[in-house]
N, C-alpha and C. Protein backbone atom coordinates (compact mmCIF):
# COMPACT_ATOMS: atom_id res chain seq x y z
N UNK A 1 21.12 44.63 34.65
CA UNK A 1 21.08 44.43 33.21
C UNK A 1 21.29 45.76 32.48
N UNK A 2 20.46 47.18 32.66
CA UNK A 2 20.62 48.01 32.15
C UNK A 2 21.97 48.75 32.25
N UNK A 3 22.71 48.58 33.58
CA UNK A 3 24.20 49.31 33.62
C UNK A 3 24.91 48.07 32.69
N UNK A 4 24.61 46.82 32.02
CA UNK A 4 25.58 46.35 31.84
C UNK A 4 25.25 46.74 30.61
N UNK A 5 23.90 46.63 29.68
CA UNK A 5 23.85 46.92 28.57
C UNK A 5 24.88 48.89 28.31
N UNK A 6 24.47 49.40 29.22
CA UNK A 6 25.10 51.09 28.81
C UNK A 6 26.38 51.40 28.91
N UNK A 7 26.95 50.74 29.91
CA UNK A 7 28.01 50.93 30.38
C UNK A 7 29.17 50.15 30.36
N UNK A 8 29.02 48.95 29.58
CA UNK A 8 30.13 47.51 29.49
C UNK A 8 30.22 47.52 27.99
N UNK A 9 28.82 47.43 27.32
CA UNK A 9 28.56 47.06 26.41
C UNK A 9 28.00 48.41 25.19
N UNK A 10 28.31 49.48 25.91
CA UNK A 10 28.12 50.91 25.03
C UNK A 10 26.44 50.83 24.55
N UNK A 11 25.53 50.65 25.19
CA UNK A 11 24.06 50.04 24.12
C UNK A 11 23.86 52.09 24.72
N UNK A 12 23.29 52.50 23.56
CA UNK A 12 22.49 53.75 23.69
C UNK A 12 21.14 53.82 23.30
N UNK A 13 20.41 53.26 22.99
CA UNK A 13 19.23 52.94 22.74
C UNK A 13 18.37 51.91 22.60
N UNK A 14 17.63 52.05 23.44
CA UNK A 14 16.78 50.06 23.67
C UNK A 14 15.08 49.85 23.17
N UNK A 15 15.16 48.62 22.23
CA UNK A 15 13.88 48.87 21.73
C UNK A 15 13.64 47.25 22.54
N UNK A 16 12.67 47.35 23.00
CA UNK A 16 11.50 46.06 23.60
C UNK A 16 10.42 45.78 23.09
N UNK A 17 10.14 44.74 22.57
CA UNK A 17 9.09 44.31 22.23
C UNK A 17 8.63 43.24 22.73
N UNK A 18 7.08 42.71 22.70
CA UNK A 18 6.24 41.62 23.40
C UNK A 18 5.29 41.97 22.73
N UNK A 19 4.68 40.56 22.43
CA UNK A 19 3.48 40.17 22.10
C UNK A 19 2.07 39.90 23.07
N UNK A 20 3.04 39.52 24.05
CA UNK A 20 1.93 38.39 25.22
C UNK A 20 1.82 39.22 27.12
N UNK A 21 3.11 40.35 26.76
CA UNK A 21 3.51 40.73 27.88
C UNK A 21 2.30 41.43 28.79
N UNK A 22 1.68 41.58 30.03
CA UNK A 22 0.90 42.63 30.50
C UNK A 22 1.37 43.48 30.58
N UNK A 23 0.73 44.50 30.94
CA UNK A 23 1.08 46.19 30.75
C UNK A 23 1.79 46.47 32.30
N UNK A 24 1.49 45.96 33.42
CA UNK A 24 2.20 45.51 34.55
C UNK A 24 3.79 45.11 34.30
N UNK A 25 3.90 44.12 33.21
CA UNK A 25 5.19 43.35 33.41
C UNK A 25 5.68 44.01 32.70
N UNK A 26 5.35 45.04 31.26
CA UNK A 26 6.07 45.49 30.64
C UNK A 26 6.78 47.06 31.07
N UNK A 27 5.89 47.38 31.78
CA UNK A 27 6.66 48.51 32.82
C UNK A 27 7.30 48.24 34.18
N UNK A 28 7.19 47.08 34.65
CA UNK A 28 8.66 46.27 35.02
C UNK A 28 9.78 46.04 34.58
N UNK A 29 9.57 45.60 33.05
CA UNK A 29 11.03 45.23 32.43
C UNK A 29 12.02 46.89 32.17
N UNK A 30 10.35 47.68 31.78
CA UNK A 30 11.08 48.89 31.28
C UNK A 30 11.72 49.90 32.68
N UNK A 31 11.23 49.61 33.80
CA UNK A 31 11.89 50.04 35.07
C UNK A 31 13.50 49.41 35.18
N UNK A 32 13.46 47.87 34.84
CA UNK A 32 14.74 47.71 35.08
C UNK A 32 15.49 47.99 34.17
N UNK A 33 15.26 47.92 32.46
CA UNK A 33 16.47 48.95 32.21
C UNK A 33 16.23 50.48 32.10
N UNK A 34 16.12 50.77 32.96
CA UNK A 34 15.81 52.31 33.38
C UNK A 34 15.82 52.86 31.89
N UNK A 35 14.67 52.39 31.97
CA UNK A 35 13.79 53.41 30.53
C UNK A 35 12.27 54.01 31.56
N UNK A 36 12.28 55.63 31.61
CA UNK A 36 11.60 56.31 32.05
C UNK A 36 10.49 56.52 31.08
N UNK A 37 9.31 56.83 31.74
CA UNK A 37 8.19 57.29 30.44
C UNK A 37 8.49 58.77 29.70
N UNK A 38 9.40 59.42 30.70
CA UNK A 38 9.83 61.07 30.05
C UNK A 38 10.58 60.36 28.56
N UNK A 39 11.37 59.37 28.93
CA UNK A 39 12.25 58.62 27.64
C UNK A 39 11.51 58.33 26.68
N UNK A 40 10.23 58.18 26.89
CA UNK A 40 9.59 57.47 25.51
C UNK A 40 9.23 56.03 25.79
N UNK A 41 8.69 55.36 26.74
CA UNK A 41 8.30 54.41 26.60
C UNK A 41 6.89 54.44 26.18
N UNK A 42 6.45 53.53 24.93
CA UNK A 42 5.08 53.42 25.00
C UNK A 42 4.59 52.00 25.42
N UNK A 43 3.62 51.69 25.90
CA UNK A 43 2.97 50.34 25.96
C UNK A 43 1.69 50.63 25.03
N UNK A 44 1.11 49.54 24.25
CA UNK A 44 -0.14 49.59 23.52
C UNK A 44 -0.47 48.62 23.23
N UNK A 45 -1.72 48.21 23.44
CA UNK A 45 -2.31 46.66 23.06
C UNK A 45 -2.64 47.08 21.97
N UNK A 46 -3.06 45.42 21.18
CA UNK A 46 -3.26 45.76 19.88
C UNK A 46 -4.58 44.63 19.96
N UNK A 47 -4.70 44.90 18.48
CA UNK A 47 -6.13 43.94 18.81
C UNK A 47 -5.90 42.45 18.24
N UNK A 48 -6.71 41.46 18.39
CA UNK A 48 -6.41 39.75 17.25
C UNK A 48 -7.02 39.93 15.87
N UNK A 49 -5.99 40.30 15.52
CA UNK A 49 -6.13 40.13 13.77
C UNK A 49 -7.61 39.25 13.59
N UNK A 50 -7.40 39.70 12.37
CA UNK A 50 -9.26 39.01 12.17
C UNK A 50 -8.81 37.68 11.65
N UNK A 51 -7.75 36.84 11.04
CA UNK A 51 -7.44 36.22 10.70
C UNK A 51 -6.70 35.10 11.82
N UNK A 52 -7.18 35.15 13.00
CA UNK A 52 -7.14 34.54 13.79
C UNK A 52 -7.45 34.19 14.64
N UNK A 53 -7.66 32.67 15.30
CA UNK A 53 -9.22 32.13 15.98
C UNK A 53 -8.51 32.35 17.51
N UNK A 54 -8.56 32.48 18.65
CA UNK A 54 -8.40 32.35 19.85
C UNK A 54 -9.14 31.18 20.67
N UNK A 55 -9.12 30.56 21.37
CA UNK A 55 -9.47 29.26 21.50
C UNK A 55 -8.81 28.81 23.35
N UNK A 56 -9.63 29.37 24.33
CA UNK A 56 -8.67 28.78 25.94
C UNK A 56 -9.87 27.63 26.24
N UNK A 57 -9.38 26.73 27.07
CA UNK A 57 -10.19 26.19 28.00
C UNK A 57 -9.45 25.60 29.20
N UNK A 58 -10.64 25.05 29.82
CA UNK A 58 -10.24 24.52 30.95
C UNK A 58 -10.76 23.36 31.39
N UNK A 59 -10.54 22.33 30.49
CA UNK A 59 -10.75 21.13 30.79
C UNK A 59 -10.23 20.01 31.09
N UNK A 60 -10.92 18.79 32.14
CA UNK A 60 -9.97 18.33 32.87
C UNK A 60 -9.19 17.23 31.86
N UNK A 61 -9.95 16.93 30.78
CA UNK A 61 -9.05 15.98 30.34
C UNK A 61 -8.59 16.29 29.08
N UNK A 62 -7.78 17.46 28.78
CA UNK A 62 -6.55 18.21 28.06
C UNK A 62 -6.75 17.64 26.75
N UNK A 63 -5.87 16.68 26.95
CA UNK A 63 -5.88 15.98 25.71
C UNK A 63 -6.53 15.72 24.95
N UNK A 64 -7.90 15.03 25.29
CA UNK A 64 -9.10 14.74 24.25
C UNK A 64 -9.98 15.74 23.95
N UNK A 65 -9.82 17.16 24.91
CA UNK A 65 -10.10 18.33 24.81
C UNK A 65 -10.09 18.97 23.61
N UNK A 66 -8.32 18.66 23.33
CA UNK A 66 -7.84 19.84 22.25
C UNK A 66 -8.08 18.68 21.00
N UNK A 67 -7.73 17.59 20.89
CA UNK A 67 -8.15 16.18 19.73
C UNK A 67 -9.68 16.83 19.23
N UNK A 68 -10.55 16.81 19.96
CA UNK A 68 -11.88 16.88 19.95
C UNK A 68 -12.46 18.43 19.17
N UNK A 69 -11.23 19.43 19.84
CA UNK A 69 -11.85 21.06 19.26
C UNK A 69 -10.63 21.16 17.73
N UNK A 70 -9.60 20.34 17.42
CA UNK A 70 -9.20 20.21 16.43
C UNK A 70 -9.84 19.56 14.77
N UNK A 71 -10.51 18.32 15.68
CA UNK A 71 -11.77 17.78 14.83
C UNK A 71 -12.75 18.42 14.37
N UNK A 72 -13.31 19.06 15.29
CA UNK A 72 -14.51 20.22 15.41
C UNK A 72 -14.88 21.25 14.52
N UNK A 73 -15.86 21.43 14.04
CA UNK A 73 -16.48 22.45 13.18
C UNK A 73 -15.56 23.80 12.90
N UNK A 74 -15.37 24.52 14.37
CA UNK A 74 -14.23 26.06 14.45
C UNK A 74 -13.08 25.30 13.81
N UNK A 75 -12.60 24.63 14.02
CA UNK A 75 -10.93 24.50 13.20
C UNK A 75 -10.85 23.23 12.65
N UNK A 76 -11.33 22.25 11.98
CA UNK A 76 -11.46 21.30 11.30
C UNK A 76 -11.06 21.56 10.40
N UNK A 77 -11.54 22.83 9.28
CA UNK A 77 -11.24 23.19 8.10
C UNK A 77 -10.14 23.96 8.13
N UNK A 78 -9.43 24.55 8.95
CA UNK A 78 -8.40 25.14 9.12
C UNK A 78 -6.94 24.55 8.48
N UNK A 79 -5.89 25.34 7.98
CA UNK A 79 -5.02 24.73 7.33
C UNK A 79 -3.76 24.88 7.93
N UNK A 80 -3.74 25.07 8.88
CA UNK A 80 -2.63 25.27 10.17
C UNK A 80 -3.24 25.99 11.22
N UNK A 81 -2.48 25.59 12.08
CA UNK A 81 -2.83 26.16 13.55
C UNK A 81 -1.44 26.12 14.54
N UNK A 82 -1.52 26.69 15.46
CA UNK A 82 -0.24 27.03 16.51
C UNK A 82 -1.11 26.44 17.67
N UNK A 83 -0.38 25.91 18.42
CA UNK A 83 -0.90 25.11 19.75
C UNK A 83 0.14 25.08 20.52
N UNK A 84 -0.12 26.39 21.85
CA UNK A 84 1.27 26.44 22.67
C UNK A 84 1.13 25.94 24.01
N UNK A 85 2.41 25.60 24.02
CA UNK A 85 2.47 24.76 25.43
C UNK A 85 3.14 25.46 26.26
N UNK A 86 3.47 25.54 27.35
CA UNK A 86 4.49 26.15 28.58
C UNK A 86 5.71 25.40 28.54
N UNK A 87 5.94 24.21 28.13
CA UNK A 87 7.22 23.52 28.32
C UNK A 87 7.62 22.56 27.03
N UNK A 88 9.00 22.61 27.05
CA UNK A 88 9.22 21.93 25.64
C UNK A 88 8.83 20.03 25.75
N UNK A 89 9.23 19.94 26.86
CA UNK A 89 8.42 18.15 27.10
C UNK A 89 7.15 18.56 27.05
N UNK A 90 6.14 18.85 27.15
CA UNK A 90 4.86 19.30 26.93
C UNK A 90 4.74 19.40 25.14
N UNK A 91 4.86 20.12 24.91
CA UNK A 91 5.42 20.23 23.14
C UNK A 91 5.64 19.00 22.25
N UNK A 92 7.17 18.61 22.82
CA UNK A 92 7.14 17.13 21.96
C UNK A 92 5.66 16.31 22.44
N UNK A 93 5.11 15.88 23.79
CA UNK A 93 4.13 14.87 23.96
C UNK A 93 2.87 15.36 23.21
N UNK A 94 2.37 16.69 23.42
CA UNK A 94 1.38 17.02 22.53
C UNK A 94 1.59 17.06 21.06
N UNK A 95 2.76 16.78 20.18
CA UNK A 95 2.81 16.88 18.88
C UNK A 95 2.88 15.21 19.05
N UNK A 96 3.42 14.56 19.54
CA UNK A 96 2.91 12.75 19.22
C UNK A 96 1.73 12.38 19.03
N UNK A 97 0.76 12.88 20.56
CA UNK A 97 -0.63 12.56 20.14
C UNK A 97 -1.25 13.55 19.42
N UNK A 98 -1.05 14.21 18.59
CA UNK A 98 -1.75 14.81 17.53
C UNK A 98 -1.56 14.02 15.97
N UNK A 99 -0.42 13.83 16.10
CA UNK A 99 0.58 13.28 15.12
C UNK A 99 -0.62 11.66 14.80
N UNK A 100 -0.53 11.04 16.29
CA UNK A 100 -1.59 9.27 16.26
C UNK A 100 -2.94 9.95 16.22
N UNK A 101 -3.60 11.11 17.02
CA UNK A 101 -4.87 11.19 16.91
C UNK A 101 -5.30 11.96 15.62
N UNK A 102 -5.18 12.61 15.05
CA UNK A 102 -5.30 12.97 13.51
C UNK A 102 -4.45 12.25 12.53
N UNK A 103 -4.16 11.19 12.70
CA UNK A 103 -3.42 10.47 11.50
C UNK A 103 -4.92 10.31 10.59
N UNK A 104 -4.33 10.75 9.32
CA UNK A 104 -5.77 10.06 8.26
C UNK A 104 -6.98 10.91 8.34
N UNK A 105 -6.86 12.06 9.55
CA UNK A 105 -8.16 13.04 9.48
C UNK A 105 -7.86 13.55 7.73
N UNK A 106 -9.35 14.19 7.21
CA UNK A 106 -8.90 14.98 6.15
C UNK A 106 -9.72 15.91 6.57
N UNK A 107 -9.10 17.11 6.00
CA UNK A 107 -9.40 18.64 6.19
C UNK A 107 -10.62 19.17 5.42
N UNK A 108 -12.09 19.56 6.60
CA UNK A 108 -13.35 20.00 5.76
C UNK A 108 -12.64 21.51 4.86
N UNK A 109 -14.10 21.18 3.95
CA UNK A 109 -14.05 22.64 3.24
C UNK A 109 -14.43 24.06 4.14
N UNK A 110 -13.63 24.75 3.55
CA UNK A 110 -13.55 26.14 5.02
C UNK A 110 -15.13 26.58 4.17
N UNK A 111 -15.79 26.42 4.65
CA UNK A 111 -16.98 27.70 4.33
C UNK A 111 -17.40 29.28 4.20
């Protein structure tokens, strides 16, 4: 990738960015296009904005999981939210049943 970006395609300077990347994978990517740390690579985590809830689990039944913590006190009152999936069939099926299981919810007052 990196001889094709420098050398096919004239690129002289490469900026990378990630949000989600580990500090492992991101000095992988930056090995393969031979970007050295003498070059200037930085890696730096950043922190979660205060303006945003974080939310994992691991439960076995997914679905009524996330229905249930959407309903729920932490994000009930909330006025959008992002809910990511790994796959785009995953995506469309979880936006149907959100779509039938919050039909007609109404949104508490944020406190």
């Amino acid at each position: 990738l990196c001889k094709v970006l420098r050398e096919r395609l004239g690129v002289k300077c490469l900026l990378g960015l990630t949000a989600t990347a580990t500090l492992s994978t991101a000095l992988d990517i930056a090995q393969h296009l031979g970007i050295s740390d003498k070059d200037g690579i930085a890696v730096r985590s950043a922190a979660v904005p205060p303006n945003l809830n974080l939310s994992v689990s691991t439960d076995g039944e997914k679905d009524q999981a996330l229905v249930s913590l959407l309903k729920g006190d932490r994000f009930g009152c909330l006025d959008s939210i992002i809910v990511y999936c790994t796959r785009r069939e995953e995506t469309v099926r979880v936006a149907a049943l959100l779509r039938t299981c919050l039909q007609g919810v109404v949104l508490r007052e944020n406190t």
